[in-house]
Protein backbone atom coordinates (compact mmCIF):
# COMPACT_ATOMS: atom_id res chain seq x y z
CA UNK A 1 22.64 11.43 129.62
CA UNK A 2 22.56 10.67 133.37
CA UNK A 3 19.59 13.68 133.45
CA UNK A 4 17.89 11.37 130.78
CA UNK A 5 17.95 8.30 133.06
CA UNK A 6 16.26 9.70 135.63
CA UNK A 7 14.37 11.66 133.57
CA UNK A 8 10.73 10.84 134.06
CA UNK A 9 10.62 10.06 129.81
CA UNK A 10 13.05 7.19 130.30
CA UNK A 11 10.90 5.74 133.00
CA UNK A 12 8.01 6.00 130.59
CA UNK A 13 9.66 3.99 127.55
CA UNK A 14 10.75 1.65 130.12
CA UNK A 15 6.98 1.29 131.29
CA UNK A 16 6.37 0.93 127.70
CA UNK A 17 9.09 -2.10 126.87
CA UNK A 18 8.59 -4.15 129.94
CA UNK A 19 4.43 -3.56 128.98
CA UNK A 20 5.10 -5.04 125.55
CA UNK A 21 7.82 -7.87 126.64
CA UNK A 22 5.15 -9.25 129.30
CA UNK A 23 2.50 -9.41 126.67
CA UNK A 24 4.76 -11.42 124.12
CA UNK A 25 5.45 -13.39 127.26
CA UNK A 26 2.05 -14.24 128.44
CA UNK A 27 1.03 -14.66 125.07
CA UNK A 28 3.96 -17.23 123.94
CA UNK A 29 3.00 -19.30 127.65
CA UNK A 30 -0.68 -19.54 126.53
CA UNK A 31 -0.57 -19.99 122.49
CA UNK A 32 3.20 -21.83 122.11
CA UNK A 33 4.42 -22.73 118.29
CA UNK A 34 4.25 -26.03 117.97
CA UNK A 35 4.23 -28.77 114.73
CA UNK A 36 1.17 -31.48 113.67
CA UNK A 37 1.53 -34.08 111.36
CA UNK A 38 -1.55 -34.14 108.02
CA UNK A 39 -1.22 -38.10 107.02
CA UNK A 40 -3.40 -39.12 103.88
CA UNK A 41 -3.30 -35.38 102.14
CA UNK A 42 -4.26 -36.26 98.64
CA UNK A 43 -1.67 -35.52 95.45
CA UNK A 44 -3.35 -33.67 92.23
CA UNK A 45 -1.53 -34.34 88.82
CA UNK A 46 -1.83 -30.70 87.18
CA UNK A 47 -0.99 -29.87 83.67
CA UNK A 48 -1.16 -33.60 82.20
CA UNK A 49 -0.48 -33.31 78.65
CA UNK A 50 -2.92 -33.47 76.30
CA UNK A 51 -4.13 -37.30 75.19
CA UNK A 52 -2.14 -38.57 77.62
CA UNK A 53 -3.57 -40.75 81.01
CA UNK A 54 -2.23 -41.74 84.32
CA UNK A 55 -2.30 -45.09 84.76
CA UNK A 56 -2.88 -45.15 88.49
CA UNK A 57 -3.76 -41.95 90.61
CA UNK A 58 -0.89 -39.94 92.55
CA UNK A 59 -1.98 -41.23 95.95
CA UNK A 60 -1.27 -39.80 99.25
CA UNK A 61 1.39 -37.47 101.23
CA UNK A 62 2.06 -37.09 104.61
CA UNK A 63 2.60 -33.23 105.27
CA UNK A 64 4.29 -31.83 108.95
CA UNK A 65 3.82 -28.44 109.70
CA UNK A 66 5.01 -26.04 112.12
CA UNK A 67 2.50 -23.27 113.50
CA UNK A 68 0.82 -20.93 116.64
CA UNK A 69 -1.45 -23.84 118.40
CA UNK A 70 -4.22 -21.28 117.34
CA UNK A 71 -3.58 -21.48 113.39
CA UNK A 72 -2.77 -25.38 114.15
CA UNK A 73 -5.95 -25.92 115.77
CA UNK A 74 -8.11 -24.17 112.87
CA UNK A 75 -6.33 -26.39 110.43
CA UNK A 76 -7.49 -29.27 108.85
CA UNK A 77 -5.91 -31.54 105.78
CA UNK A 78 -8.46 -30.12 103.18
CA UNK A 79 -6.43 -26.82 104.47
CA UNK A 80 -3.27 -28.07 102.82
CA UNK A 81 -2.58 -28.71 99.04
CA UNK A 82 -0.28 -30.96 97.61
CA UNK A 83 0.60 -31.58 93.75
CA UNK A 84 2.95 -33.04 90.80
CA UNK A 85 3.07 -30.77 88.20
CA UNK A 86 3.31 -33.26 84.71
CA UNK A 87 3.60 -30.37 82.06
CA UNK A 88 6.06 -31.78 79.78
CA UNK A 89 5.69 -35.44 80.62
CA UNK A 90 6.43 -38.24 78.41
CA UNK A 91 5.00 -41.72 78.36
CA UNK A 92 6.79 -43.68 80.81
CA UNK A 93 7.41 -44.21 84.45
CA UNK A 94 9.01 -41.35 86.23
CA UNK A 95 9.63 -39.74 89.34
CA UNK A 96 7.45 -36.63 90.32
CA UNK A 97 8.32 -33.97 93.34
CA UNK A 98 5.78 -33.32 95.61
CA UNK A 99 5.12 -29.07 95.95
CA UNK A 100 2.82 -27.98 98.54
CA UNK A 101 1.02 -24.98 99.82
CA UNK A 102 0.02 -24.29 103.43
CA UNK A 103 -1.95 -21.70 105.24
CA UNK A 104 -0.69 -18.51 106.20
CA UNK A 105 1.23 -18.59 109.82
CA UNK A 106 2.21 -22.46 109.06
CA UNK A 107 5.64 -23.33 107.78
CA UNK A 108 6.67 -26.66 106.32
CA UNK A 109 8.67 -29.33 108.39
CA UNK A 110 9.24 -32.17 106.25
CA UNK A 111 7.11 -34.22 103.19
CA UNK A 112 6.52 -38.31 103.54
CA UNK A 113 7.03 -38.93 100.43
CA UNK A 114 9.16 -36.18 99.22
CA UNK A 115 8.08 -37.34 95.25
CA UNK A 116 5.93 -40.24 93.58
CA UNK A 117 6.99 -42.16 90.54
CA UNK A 118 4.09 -41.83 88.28
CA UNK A 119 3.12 -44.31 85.00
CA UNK A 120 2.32 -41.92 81.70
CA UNK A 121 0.40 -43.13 79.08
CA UNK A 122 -0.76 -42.32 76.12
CA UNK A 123 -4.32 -42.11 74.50
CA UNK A 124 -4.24 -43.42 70.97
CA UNK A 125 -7.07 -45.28 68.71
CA UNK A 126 -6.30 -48.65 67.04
CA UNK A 127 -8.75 -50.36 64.52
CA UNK A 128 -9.28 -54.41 64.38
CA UNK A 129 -10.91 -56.87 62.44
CA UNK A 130 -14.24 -58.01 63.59
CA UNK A 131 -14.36 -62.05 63.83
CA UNK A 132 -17.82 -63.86 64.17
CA UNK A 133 -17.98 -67.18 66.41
CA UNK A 134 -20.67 -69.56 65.89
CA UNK A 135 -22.42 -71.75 68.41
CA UNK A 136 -24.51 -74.81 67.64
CA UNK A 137 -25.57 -75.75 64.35
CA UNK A 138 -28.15 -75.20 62.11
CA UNK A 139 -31.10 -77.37 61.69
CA UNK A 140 -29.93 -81.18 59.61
CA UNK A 141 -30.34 -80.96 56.03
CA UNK A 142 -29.25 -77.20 56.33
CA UNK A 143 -25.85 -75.20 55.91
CA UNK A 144 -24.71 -72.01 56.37
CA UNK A 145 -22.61 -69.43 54.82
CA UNK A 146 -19.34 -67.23 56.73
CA UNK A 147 -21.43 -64.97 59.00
CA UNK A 148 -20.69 -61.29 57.44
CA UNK A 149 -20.46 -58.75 60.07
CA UNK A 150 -20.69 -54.91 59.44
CA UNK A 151 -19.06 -53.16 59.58
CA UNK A 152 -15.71 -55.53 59.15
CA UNK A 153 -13.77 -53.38 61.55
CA UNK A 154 -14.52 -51.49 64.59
CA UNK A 155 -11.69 -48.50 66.26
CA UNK A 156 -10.63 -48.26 69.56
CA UNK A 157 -9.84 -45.50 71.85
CA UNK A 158 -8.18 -46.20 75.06
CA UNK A 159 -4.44 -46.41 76.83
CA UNK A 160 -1.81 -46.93 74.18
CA UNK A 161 -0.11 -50.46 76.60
CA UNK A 162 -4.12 -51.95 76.55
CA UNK A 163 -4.34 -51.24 72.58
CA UNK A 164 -1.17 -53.21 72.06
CA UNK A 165 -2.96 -56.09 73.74
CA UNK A 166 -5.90 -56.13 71.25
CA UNK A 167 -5.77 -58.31 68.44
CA UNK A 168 -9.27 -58.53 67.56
CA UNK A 169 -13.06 -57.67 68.39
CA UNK A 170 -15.37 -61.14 68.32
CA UNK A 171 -18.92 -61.87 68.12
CA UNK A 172 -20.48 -64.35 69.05
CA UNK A 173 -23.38 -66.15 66.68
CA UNK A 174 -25.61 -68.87 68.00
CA UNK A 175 -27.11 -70.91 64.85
CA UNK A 176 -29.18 -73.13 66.98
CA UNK A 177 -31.85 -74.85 64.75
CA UNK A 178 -31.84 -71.84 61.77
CA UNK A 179 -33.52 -72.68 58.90
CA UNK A 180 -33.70 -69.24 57.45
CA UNK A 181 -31.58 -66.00 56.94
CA UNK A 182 -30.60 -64.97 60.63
CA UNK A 183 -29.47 -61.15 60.99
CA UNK A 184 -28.89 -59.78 64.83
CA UNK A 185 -26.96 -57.00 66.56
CA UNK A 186 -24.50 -58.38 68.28
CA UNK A 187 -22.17 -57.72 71.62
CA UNK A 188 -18.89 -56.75 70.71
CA UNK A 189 -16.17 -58.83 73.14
CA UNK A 190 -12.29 -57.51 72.97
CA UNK A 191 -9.65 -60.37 72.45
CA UNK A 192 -5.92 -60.96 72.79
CA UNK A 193 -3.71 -62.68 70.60
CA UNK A 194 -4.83 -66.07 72.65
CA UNK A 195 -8.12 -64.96 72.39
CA UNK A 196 -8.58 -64.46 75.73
CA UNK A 197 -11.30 -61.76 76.74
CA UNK A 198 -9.89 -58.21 77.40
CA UNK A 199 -12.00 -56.27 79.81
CA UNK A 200 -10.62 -52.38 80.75
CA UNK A 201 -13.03 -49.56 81.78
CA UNK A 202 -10.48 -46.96 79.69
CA UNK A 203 -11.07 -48.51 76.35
CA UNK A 204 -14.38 -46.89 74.40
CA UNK A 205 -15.28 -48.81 71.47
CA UNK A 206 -17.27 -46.86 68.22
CA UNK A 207 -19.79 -49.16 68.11
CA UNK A 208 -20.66 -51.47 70.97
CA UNK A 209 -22.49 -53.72 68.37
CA UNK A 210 -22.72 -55.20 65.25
CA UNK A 211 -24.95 -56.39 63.37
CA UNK A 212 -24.18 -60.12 61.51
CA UNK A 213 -26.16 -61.48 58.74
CA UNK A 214 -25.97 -65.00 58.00
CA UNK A 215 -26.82 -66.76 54.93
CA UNK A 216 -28.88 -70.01 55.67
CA UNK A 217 -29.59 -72.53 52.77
CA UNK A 218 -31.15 -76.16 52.61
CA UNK A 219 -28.78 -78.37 51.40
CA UNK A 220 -29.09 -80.20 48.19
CA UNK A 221 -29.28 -84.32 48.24
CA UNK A 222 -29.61 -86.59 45.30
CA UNK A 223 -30.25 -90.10 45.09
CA UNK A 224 -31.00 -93.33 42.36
CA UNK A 225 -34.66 -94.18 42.28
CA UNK A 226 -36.72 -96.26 40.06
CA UNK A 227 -38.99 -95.36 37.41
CA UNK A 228 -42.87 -97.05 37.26
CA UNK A 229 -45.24 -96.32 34.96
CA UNK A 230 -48.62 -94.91 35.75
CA UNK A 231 -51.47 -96.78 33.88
CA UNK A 232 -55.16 -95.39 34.04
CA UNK A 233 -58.42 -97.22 33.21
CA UNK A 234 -58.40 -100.88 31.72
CA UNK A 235 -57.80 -102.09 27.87
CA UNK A 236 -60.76 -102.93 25.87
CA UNK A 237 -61.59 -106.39 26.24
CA UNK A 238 -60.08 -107.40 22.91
CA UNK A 239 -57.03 -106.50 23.52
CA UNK A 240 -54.42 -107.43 26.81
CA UNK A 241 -51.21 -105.88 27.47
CA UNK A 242 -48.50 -108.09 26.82
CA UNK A 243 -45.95 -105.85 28.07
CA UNK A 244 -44.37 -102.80 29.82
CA UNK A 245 -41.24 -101.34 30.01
CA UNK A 246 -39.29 -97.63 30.25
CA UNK A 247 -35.73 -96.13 29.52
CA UNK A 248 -34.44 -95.32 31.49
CA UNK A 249 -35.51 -98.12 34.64
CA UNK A 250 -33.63 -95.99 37.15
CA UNK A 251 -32.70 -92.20 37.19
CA UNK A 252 -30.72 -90.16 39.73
CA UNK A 253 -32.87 -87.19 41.23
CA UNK A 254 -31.53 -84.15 43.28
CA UNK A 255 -33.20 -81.22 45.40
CA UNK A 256 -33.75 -79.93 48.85
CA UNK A 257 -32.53 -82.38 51.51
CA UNK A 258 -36.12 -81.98 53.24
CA UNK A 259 -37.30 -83.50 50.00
CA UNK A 260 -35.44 -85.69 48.43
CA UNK A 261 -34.75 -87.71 52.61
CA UNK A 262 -38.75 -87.92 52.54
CA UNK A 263 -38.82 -89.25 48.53
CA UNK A 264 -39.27 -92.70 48.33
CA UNK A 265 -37.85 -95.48 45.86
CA UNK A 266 -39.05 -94.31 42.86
CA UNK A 267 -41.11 -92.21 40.69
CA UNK A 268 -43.87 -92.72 38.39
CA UNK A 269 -44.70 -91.28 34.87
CA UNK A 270 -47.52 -89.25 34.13
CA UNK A 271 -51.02 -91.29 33.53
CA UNK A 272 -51.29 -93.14 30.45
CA UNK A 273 -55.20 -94.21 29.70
CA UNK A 274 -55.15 -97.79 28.08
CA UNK A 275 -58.91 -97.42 27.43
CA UNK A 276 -57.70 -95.69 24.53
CA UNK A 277 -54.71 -97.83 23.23
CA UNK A 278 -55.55 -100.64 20.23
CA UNK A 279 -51.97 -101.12 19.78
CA UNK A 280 -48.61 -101.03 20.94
CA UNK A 281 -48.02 -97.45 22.39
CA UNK A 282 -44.81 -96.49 22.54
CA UNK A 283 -43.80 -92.51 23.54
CA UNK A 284 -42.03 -90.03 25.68
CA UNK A 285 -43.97 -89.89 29.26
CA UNK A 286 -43.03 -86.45 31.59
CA UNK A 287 -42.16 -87.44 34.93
CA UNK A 288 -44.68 -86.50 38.12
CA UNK A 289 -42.07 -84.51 40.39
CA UNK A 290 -42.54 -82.91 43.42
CA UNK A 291 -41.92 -79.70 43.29
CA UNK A 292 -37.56 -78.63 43.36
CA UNK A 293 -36.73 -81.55 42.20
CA UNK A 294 -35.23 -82.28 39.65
CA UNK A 295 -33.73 -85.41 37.11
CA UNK A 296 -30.45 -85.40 36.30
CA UNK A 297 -31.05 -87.46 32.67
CA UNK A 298 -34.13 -85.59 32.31
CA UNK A 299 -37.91 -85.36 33.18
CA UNK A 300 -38.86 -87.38 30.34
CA UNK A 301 -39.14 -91.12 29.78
CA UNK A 302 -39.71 -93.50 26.71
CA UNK A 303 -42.18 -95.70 27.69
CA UNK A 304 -43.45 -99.12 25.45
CA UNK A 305 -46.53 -100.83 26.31
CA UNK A 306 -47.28 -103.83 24.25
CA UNK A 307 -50.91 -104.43 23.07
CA UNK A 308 -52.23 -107.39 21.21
CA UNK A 309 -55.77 -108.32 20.91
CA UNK A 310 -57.35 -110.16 23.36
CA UNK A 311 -57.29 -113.89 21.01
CA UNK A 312 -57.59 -117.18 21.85
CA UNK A 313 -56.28 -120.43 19.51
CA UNK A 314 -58.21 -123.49 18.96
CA UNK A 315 -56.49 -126.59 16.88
CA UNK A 316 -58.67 -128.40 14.50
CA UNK A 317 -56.77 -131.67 13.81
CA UNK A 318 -57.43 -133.80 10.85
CA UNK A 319 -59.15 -131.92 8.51
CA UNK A 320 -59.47 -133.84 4.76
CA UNK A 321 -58.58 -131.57 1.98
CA UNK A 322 -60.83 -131.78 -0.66
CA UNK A 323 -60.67 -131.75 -4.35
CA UNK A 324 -62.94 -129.04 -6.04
CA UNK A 325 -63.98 -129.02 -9.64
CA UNK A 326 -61.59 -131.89 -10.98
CA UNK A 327 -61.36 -132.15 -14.92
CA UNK A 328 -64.03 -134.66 -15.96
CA UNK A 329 -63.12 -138.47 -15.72
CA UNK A 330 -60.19 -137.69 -13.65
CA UNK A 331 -59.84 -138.80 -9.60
CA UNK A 332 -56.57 -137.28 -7.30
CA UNK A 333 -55.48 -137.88 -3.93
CA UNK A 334 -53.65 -135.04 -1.77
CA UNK A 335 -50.46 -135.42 -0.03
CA UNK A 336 -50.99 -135.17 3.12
CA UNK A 337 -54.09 -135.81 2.83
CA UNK A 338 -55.25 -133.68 5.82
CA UNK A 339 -54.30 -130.69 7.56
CA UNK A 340 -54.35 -129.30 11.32
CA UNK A 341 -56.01 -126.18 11.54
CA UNK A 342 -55.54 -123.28 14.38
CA UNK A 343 -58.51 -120.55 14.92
CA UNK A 344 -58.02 -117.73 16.46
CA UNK A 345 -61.15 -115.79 18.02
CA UNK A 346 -62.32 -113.59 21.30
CA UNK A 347 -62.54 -116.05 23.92
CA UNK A 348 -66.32 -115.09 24.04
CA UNK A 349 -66.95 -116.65 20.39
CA UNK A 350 -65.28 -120.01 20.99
CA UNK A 351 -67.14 -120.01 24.48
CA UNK A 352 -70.80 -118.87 22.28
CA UNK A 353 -69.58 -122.43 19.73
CA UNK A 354 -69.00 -124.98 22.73
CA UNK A 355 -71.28 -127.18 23.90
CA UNK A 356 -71.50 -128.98 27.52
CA UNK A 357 -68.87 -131.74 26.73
CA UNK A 358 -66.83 -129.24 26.00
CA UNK A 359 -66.56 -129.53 21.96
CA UNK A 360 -67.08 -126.89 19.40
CA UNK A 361 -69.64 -126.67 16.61
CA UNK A 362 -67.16 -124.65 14.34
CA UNK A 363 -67.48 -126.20 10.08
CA UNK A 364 -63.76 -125.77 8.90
CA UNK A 365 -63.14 -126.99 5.45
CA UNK A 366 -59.79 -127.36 3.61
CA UNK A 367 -60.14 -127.58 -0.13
CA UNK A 368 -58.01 -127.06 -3.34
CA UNK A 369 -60.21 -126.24 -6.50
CA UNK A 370 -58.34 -127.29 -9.74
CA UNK A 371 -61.00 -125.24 -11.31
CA UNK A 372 -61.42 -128.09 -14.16
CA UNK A 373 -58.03 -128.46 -14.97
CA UNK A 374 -56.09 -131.11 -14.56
CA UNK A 375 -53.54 -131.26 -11.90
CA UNK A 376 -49.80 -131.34 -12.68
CA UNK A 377 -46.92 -131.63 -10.22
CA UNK A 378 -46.46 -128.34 -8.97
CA UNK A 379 -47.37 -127.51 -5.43
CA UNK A 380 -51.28 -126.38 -4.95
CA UNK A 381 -52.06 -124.07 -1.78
CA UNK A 382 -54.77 -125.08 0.50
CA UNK A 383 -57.66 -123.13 1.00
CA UNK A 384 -59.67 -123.12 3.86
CA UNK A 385 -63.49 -122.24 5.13
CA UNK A 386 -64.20 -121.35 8.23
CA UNK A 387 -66.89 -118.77 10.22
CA UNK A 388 -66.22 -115.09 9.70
CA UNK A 389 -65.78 -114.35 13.57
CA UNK A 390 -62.64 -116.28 13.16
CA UNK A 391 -59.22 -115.87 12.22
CA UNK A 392 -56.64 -118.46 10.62
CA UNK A 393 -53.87 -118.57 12.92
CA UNK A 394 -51.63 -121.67 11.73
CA UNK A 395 -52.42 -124.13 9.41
CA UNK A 396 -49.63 -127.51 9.41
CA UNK A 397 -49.23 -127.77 5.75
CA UNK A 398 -50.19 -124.39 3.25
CA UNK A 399 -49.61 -126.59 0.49
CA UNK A 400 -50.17 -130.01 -0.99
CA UNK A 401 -49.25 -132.47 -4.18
CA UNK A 402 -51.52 -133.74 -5.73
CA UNK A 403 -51.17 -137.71 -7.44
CA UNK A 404 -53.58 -139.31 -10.30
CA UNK A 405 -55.85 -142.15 -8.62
């Protein structure tokens, strides 16, 4: 042994070790281990179960490592991974530890945040009612029927918590001024239970609008208005009217509001010529209606228009009766022994018989003719004479007695 310590082999494994133990030591005094801090590292969630969401993202870590200031120096934080692994999550809040993987020749010191408490949710799909909101109002005279949306329902995909919020989809209908049919596709808005607007990125609707059809009709009015008869040409000039009237007077009418607002107080019959009437007419008339309108009693009217002929009267006071063809040898007087006469004629023929003072050169004769027989005490009528282009219209006394003189 004491040969192989002073042996020139021993002397060259000592060269050898005290070669290598300066190196280490020149080596450890130039690149030292030392430890760095990685703030802001960003967590991954692996292995989320299927249909299932994270409400908020993992966040950050702070990771401190411990290293050769060479590795250190060549490291950065998108050098170092951090993650939660969720396989097996349930909805819910929960806490998660924080794993991590470094780069070869680093070790871990310590984790800031060691774990995260993570929010789990659920992707589910809900299906609501469709509700249609009008605005405005349709033009006066006008109504409208329930705005029909289709489809009826719409489904929803989205975070199971936001779906519990949603009560109902709404759209929203402006009827300003609509006269007509009115059909649109519509924006679909999400509503609570307060129907107060829900608004969330997650939620995917499967259909973003829908279209709304709504019924538009002119409302019906009704109202009383008179009935007056239309008359066309003029009567003959023998004959006047004396007379008009219809049944019903007054009728109640009904139709579009636009209409019946702009209708006025009454309604007249179809034309009736009186150029062709020589008497009383009397008849069912139609009714001239504009057009949807219509008459609650009916569109036809009796109508009665009076027609005499055109006559005037003239009195002829005082006339004698006379006694035709007595028996011979016998004399009578009359009781009364005259009678007042009325003519009746076309004003035109007494007018063609007067003279300027104003009298009429008209021969009327009362008469009874005993026929030569002699008169007894029954009652003997009164005959008269007058011009053909008269007519007797009243005569004071048809009969007289007659008394031996």
């Amino acid at each position: 042994m004491k040969q192989f310590f002073s042996s020139n082999i021993f002397y060259a494994i000592l060269s050898v070790i005290l070669a290598v133990f300066l190196m280490f030591f020149v080596d450890s005094a130039e690149n030292p281990v030392q430890e760095k801090s990685f703030a802001a590292v960003n967590i991954t969630a692996l292995n989320l179960p299927a249909n299932h969401l994270l409400e908020s993202e993992p966040g950050t870590v702070e990771i401190r490592v411990r290293g050769l200031r060479s590795a250190l120096n060549l490291t950065s934080s998108r050098d170092l991974r951090a993650w939660v692994d969720l396989e097996g999550s349930d909805p819910g809040l929960a806490p998660h530890d924080i794993q991590v993987s470094l780069p070869s020749g680093l070790e871990l010191v310590s984790l800031r945040p060691v774990s995260v408490e993570l929010d789990v949710d659920s992707l589910e799909t809900k299906t609501v009612p469709v509700r249609c909101q009008t605005t405005n109002a349709v033009r006066e005279g006008y109504s409208h029927l329930e705005p029909q949306p289709q489809p009826e329902e719409i489904t929803i995909s989205g975070p199971r918590r936001v779906l519990d919020r949603v009560d109902a989809a709404r759209v929203t209908v402006d009827l300003d001024d609509r006269a007509a049919e009115y059909q649109a596709d519509l924006p679909v808005v999400l509503l609570d239970e307060d129907s107060k607007e829900i608004q969330d990125a997650r939620l995917s609707l499967s259909t973003a609008n829908v279209r709304v059809l709504v019924a538009v009709t002119e409302n019906l009015l009704s109202k009383s208005v008179q009935i007056r008869t239309a008359l066309s040409g003029t009567v003959d000039e023998k004959y006047i009217v004396t007379g008009m009237e219809v049944e019903p007077s007054v009728v109640k009418v009904s139709g579009p509001y636009a209409v019946i607002s702009r209708l006025g107080d009454h309604l007249t019959t179809a034309p009736i010529e009186l150029s062709a009437l020589t008497e009383t007419f009397e008849g069912m008339v139609d009714l001239v209606l504009p057009e949807n309108v219509e008459v609650l009693e009916g569109n036809r009217v009796l109508v009665t228009i009076g027609i005499e002929e055109n006559l005037t009267r003239r009195v002829f006071a005082g006339i004698p009766v006379e006694l035709r063809e007595p028996p011979p040898g016998r004399s009578y007087g009359c009781l009364p022994a005259t009678v007042d006469v009325t003519l009746a004629a076309y004003p035109w023929v007494f007018a063609n018989a007067s003279d300027d003072t104003g009298e009429y050169d008209i021969e009327v004769k009362a008469y009874v003719d005993l026929a030569g027989e002699p008169a007894d005490s029954r009652d003997y009528a009164v005959l008269l004479e007058y011009p053909e282009e008269y007519r007797l219209a009243e005569i004071s006394s048809e009969t007289v007695r007659l008394y031996s003189n």
